[in-house]
N, C-alpha and C. Protein backbone atom coordinates (compact mmCIF):
# COMPACT_ATOMS: atom_id res chain seq x y z
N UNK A 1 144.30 151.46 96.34
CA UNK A 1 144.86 152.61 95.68
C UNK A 1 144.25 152.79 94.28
N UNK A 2 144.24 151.69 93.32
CA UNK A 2 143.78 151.80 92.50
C UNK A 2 142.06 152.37 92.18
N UNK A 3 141.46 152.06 93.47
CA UNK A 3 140.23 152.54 93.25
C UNK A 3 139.88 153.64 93.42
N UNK A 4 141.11 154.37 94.52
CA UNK A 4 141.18 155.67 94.84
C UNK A 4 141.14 156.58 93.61
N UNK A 5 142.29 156.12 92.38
CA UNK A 5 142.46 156.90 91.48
C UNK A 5 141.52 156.83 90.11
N UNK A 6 140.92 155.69 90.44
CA UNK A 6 139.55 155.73 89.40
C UNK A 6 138.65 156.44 90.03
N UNK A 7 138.14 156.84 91.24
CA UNK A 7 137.36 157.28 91.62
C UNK A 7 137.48 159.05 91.30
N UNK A 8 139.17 159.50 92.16
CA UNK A 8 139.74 161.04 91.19
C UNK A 8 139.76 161.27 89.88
N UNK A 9 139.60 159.88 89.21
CA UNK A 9 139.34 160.21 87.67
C UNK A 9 137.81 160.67 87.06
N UNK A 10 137.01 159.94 87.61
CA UNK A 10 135.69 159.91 87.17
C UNK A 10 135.01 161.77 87.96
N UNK A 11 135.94 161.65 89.27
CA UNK A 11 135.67 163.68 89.32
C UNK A 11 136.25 164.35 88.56
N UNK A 12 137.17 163.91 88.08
CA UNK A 12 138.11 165.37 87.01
C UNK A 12 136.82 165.00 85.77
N UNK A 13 136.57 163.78 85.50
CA UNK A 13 135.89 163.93 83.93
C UNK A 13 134.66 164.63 84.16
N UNK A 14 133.86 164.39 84.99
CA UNK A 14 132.72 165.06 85.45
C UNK A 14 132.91 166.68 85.60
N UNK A 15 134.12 166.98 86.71
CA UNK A 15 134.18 168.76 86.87
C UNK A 15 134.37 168.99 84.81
N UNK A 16 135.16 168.19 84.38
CA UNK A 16 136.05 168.64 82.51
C UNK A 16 134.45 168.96 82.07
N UNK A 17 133.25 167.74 82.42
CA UNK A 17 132.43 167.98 81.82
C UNK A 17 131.50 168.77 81.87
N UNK A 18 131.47 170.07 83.15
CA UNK A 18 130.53 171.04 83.17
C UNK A 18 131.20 171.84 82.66
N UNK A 19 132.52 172.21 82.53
CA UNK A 19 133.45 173.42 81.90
C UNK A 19 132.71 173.23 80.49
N UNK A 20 132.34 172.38 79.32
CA UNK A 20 132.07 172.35 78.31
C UNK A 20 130.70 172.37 78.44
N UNK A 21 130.60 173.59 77.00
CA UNK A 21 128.90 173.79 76.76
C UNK A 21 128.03 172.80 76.23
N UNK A 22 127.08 172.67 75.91
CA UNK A 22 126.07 171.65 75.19
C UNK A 22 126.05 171.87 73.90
N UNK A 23 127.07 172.64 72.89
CA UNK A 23 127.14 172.98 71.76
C UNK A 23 127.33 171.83 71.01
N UNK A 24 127.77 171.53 69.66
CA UNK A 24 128.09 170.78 69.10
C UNK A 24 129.52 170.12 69.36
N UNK A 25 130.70 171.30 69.81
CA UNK A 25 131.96 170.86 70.06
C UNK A 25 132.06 170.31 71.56
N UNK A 26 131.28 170.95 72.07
CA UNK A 26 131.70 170.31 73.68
C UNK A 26 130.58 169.56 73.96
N UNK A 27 129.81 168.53 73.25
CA UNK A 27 129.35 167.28 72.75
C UNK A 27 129.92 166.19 72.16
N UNK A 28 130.78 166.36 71.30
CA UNK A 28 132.04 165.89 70.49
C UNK A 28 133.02 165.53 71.59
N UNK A 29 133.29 166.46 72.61
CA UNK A 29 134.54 166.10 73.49
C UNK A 29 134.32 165.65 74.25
N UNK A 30 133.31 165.86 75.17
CA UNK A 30 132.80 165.35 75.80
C UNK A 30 132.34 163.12 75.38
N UNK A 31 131.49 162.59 74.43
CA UNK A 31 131.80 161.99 73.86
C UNK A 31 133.05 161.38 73.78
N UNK A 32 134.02 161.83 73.13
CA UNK A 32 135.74 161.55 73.44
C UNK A 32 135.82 160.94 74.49
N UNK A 33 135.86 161.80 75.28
CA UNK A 33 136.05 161.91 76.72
C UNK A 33 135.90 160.53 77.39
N UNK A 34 134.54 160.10 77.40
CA UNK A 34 133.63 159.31 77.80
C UNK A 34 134.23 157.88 76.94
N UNK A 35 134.67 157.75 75.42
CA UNK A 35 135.40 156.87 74.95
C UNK A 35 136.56 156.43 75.14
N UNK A 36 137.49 157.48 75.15
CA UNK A 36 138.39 157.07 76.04
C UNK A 36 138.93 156.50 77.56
N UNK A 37 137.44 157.02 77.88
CA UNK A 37 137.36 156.35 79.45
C UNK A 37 136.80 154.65 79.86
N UNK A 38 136.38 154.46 78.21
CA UNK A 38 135.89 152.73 78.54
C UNK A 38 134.44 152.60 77.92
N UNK A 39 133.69 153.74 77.64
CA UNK A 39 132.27 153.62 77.52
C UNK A 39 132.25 153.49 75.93
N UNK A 40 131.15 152.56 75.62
CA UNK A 40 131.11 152.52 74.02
C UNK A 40 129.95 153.39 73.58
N UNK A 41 130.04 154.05 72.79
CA UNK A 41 129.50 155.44 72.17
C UNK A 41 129.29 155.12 70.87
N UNK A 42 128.08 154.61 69.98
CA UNK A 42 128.19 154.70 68.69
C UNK A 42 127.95 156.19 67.96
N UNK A 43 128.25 156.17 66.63
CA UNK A 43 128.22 157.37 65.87
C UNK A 43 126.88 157.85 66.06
N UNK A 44 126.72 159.17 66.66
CA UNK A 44 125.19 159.99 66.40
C UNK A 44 124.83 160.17 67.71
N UNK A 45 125.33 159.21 68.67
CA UNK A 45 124.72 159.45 69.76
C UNK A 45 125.56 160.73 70.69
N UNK A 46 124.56 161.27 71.84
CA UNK A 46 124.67 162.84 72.30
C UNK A 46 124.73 162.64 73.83
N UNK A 47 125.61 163.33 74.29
CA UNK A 47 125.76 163.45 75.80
C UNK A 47 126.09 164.54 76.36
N UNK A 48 124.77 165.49 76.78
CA UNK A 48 125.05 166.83 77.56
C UNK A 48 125.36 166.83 78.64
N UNK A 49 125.90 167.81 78.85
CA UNK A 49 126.90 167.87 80.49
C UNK A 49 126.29 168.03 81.66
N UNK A 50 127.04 168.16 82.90
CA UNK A 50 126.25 168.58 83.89
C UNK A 50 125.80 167.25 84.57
N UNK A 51 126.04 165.90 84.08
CA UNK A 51 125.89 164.65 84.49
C UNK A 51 127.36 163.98 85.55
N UNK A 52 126.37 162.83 86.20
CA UNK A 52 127.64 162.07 86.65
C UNK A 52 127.72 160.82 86.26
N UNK A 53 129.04 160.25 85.85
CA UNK A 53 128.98 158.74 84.96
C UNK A 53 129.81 158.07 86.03
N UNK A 54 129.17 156.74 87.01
CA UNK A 54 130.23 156.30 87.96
C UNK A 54 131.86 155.61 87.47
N UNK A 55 131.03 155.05 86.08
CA UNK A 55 132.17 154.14 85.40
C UNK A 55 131.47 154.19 84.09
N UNK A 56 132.20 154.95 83.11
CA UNK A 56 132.39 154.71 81.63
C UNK A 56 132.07 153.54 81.32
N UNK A 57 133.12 152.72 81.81
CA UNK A 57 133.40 151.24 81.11
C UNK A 57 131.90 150.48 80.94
N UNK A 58 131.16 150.81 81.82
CA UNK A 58 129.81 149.98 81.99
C UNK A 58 128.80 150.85 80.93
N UNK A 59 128.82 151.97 80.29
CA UNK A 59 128.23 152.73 79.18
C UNK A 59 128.20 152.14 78.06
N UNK A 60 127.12 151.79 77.29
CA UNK A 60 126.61 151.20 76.03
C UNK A 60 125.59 152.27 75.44
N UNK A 61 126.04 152.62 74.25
CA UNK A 61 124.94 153.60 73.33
C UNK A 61 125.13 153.86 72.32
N UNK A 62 123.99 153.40 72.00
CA UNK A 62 123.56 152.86 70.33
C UNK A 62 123.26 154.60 69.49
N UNK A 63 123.53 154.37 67.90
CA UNK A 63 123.00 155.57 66.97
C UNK A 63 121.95 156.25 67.54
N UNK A 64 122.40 157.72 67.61
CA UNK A 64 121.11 158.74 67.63
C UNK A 64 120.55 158.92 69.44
N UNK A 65 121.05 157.45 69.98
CA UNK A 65 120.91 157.99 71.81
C UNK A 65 120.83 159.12 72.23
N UNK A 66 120.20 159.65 73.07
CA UNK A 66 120.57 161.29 73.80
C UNK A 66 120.21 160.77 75.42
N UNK A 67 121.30 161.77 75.55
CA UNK A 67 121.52 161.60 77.08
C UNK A 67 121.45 163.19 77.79
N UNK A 68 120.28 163.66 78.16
CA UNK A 68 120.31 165.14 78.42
C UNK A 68 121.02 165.37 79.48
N UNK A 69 121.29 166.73 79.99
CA UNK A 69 121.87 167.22 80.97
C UNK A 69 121.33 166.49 82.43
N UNK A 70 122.64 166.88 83.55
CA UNK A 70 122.31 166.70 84.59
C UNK A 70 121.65 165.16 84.93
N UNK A 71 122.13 163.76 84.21
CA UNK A 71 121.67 162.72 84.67
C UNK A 71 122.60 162.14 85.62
N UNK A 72 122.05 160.93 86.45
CA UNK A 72 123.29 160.51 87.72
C UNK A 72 122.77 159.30 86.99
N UNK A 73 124.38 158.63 86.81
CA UNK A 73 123.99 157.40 86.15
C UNK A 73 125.21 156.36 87.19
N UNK A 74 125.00 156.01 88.56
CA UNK A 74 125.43 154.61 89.28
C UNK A 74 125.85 153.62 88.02
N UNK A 75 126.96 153.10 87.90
CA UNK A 75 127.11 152.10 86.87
C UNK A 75 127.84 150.92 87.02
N UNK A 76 127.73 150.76 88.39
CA UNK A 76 127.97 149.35 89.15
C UNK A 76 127.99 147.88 87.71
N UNK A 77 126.49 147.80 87.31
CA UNK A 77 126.40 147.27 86.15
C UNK A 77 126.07 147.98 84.82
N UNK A 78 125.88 147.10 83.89
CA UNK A 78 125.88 147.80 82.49
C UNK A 78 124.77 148.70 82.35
N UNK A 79 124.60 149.89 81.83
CA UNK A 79 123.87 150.65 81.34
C UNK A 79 123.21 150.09 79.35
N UNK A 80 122.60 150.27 79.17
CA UNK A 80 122.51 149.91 77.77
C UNK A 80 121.59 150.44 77.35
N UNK A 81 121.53 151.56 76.33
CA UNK A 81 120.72 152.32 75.77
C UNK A 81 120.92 152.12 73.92
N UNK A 82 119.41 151.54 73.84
CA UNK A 82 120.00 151.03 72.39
C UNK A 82 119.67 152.36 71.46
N UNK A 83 119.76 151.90 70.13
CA UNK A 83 119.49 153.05 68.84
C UNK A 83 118.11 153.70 69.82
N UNK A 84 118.32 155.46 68.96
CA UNK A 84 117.37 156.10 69.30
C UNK A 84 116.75 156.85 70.51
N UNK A 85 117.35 155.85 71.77
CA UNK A 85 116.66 155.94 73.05
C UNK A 85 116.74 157.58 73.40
N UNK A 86 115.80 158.40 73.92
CA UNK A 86 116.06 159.62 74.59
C UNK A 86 115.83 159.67 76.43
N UNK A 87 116.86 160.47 76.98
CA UNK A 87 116.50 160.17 78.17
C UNK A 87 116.74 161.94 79.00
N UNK A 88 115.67 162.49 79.22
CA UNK A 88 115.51 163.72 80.16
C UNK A 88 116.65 164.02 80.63
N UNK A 89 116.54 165.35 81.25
CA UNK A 89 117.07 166.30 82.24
C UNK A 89 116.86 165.04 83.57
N UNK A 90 117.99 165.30 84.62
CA UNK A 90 117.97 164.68 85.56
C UNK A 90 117.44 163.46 85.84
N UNK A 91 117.43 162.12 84.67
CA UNK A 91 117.44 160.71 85.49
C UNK A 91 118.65 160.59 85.76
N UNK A 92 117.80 159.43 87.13
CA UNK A 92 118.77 158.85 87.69
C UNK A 92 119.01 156.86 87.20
N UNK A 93 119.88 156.43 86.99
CA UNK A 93 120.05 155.64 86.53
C UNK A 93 120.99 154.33 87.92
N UNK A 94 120.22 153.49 88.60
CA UNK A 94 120.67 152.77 89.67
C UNK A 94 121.22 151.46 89.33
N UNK A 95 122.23 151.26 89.35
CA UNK A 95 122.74 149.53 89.19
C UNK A 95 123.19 148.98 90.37
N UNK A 96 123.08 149.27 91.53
CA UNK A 96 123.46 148.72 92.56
C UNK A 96 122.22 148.42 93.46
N UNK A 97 122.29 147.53 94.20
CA UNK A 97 121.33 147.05 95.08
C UNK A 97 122.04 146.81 96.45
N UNK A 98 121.86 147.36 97.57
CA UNK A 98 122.38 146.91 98.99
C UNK A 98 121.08 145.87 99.18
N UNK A 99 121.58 144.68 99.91
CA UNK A 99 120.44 143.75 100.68
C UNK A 99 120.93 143.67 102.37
N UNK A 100 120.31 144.20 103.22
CA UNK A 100 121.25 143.78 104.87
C UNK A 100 121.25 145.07 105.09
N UNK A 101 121.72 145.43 105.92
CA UNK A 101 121.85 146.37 107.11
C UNK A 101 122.95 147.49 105.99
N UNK A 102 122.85 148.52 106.42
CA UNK A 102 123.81 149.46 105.72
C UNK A 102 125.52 149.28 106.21
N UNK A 103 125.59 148.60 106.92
CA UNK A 103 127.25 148.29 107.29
C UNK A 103 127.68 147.16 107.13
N UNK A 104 126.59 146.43 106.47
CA UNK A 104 127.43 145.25 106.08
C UNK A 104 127.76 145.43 104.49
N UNK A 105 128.88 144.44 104.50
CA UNK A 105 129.76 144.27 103.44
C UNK A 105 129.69 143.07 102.58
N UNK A 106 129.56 143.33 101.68
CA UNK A 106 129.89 141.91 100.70
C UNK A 106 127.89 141.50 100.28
N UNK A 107 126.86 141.85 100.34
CA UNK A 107 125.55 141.76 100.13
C UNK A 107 125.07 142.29 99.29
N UNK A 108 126.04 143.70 98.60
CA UNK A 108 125.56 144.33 97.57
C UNK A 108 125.13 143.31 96.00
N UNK A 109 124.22 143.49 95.43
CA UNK A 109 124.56 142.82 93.98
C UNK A 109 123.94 144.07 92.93
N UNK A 110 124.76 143.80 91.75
CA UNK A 110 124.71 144.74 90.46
C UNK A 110 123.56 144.11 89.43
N UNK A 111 122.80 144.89 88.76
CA UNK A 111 122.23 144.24 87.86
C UNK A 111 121.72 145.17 86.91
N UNK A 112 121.93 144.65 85.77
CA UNK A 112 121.95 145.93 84.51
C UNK A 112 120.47 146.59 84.14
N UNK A 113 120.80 147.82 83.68
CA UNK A 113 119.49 148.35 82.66
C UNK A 113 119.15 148.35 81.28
N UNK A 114 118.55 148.49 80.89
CA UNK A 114 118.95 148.02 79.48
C UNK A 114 117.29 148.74 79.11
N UNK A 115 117.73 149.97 78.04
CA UNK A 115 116.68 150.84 77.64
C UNK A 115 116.65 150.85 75.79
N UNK A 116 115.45 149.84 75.30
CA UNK A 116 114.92 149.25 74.04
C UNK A 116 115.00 150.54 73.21
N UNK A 117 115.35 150.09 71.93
CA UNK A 117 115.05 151.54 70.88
C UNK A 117 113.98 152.14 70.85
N UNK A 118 114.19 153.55 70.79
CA UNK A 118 113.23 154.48 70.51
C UNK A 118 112.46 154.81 72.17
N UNK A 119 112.79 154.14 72.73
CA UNK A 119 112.37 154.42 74.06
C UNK A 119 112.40 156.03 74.69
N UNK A 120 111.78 156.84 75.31
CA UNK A 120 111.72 157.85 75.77
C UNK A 120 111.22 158.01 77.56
N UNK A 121 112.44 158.31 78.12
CA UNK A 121 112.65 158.72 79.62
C UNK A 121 112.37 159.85 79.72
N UNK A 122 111.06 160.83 80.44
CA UNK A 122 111.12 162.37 80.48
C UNK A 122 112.00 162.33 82.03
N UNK A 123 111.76 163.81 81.99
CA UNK A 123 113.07 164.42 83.19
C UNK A 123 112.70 163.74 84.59
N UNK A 124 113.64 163.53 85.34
CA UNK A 124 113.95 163.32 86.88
C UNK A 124 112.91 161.88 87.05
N UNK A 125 113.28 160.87 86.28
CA UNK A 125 112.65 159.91 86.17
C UNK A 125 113.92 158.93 87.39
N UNK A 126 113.95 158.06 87.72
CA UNK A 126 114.54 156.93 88.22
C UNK A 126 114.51 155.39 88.42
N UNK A 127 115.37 154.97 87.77
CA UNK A 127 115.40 153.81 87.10
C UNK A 127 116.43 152.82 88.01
N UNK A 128 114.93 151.93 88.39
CA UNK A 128 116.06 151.03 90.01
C UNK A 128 117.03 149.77 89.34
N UNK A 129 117.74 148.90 89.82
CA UNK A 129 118.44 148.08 89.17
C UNK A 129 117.52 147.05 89.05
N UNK A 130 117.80 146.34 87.34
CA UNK A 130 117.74 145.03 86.45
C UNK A 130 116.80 145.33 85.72
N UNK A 131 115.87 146.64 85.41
CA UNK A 131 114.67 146.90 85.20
C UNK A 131 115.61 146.96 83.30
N UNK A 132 114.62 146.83 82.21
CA UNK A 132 114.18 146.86 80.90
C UNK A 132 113.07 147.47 80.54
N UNK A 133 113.39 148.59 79.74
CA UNK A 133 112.18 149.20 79.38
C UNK A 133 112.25 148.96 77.68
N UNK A 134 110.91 148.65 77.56
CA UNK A 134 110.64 148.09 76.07
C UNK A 134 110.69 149.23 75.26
N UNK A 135 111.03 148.74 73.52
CA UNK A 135 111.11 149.70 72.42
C UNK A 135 109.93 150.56 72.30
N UNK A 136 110.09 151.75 72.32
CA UNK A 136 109.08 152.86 72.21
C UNK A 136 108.11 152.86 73.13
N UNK A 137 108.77 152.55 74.21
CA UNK A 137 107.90 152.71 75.72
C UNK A 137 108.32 154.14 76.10
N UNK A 138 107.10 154.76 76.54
CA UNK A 138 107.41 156.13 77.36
C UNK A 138 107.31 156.48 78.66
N UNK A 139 107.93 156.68 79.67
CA UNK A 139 108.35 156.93 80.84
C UNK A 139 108.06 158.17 80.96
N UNK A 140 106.76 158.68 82.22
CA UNK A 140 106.15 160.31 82.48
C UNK A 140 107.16 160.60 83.62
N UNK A 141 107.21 161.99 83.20
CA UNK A 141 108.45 162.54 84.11
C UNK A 141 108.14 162.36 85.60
N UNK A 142 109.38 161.94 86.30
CA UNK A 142 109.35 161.93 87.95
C UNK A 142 108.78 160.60 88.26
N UNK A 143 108.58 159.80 87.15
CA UNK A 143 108.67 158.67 87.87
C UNK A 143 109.57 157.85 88.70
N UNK A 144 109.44 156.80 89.33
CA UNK A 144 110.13 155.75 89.79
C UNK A 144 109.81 154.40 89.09
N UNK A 145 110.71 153.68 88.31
CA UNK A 145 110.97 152.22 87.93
C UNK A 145 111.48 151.46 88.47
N UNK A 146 110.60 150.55 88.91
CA UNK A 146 110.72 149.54 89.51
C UNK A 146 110.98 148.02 89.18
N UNK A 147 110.25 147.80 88.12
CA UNK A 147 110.37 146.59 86.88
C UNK A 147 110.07 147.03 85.55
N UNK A 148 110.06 145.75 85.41
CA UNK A 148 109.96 146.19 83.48
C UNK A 148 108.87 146.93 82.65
N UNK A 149 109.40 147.40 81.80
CA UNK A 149 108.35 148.14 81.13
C UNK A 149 108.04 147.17 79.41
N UNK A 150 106.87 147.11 79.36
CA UNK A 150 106.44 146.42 78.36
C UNK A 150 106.67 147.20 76.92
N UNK A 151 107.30 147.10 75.62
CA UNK A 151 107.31 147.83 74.45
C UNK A 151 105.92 148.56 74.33
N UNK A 152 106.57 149.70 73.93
CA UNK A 152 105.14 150.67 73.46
C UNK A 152 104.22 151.53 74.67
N UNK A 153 104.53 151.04 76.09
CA UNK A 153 103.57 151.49 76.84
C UNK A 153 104.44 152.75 77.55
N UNK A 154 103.36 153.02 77.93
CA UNK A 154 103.28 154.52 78.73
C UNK A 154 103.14 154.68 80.04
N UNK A 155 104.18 154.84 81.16
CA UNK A 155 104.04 154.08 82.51
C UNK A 155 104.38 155.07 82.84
N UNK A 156 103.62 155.71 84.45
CA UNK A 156 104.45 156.83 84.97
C UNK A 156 103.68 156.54 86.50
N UNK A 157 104.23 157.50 87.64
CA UNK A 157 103.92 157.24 88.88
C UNK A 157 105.27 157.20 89.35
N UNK A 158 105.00 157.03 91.08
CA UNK A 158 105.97 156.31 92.04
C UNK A 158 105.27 155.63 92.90
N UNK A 159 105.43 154.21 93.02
CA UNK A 159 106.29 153.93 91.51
C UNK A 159 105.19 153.40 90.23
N UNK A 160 106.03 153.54 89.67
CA UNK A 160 105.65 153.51 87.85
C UNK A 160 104.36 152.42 87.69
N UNK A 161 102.89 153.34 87.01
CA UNK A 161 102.19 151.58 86.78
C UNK A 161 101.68 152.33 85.66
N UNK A 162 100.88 150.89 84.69
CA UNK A 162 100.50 151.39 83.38
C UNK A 162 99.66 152.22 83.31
N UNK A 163 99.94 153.25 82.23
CA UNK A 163 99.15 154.25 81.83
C UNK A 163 98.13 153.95 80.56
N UNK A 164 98.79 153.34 79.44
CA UNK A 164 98.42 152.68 78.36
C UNK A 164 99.11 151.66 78.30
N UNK A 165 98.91 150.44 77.48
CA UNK A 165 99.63 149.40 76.72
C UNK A 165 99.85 149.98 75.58
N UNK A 166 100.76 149.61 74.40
CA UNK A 166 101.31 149.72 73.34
C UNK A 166 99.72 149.36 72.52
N UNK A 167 99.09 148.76 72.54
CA UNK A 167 98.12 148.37 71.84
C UNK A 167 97.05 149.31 72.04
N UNK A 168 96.75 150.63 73.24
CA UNK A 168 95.62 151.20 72.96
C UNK A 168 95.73 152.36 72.16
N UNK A 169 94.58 152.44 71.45
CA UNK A 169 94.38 153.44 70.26
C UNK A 169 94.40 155.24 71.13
N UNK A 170 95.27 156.07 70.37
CA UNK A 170 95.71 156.72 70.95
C UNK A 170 94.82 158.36 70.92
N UNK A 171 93.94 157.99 69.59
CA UNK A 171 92.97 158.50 68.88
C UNK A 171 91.78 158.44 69.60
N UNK A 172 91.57 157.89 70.03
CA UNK A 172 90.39 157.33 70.69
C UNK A 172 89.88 158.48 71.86
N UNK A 173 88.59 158.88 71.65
CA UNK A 173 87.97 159.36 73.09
C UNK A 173 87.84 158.88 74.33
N UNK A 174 88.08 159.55 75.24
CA UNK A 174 88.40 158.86 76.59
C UNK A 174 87.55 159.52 77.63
């Protein structure tokens, strides 16, 4: 029962959250919203609507975060988006893993994400479970993540392989 009514909760906050615009106030409430529901929200950080959050409680986000419209964020395990991080229109964000046959029970395991400061996700990117993407690593839109991303680099594909390392000169003729 109880899961029944967390589950009707997390649709009312979701339908509450397309009724509100992407303005400054229905950013603010939204926010609220999302705090009161379990998720920790530091000051500065932004969450446009049009998203689905499975569980608040597993939401971590640091100063200045943005979380654009329309992301699906599974939150089986922790989400963690530190200072700064920006993340597109439509990622998807996965913390669950099935292992076995689709009808079996009890095989699933959770394992967190955890997205380094200053980091940048472009749109309809997807991010599989336990993966870390390093500080000021950039993610090309429509990728798939699969493992970790090294600080500074530039990874895109499906799935995701390096584009640059953090160390190549960006200046440089190619």
């Amino acid at each position: 029962m109880m899961r029944t009514m967390r589950r009707i909760a997390v649709h009312a906050v979701h339908l509450a959250s397309l009724l509100l615009g992407d303005d400054w106030v229905g950013r603010r409430i939204r926010v609220a919203v999302l705090r009161m529901c379990g998720a920790s929200i530091a000051p500065g950080a932004s969450v446009h609507g049009g998203g689905y959050i499975s569980d608040p409680r597993n939401l971590t986000m640091g100063p200045g975060s943005f979380l654009n419209r329309n992301c699906y964020l599974d939150l089986s395990a922790p989400l963690i988006l530190e200072d700064g991080v920006t993340v597109g229109h439509g990622v998807t964000f996965i913390t669950i893993e099935h292992r076995g046959l689709p009808r079996q029970r009890g095989i699933d395991t959770f394992r967190p994400i955890t997205l380094r400061s200053r980091c940048w996700i472009g749109a309809n990117v997807t991010v599989l479970p336990g993966v870390t993407i390093g500080a000021e690593a950039i993610v090309a839109a429509g990728s798939v993540i699969t493992k970790d991303v090294p600080a500074g680099a530039l990874v895109g594909g499906v799935p995701a392989r390096m584009l640059r390392t953090g160390t190549d000169d960006l200046t440089a003729d190619r």
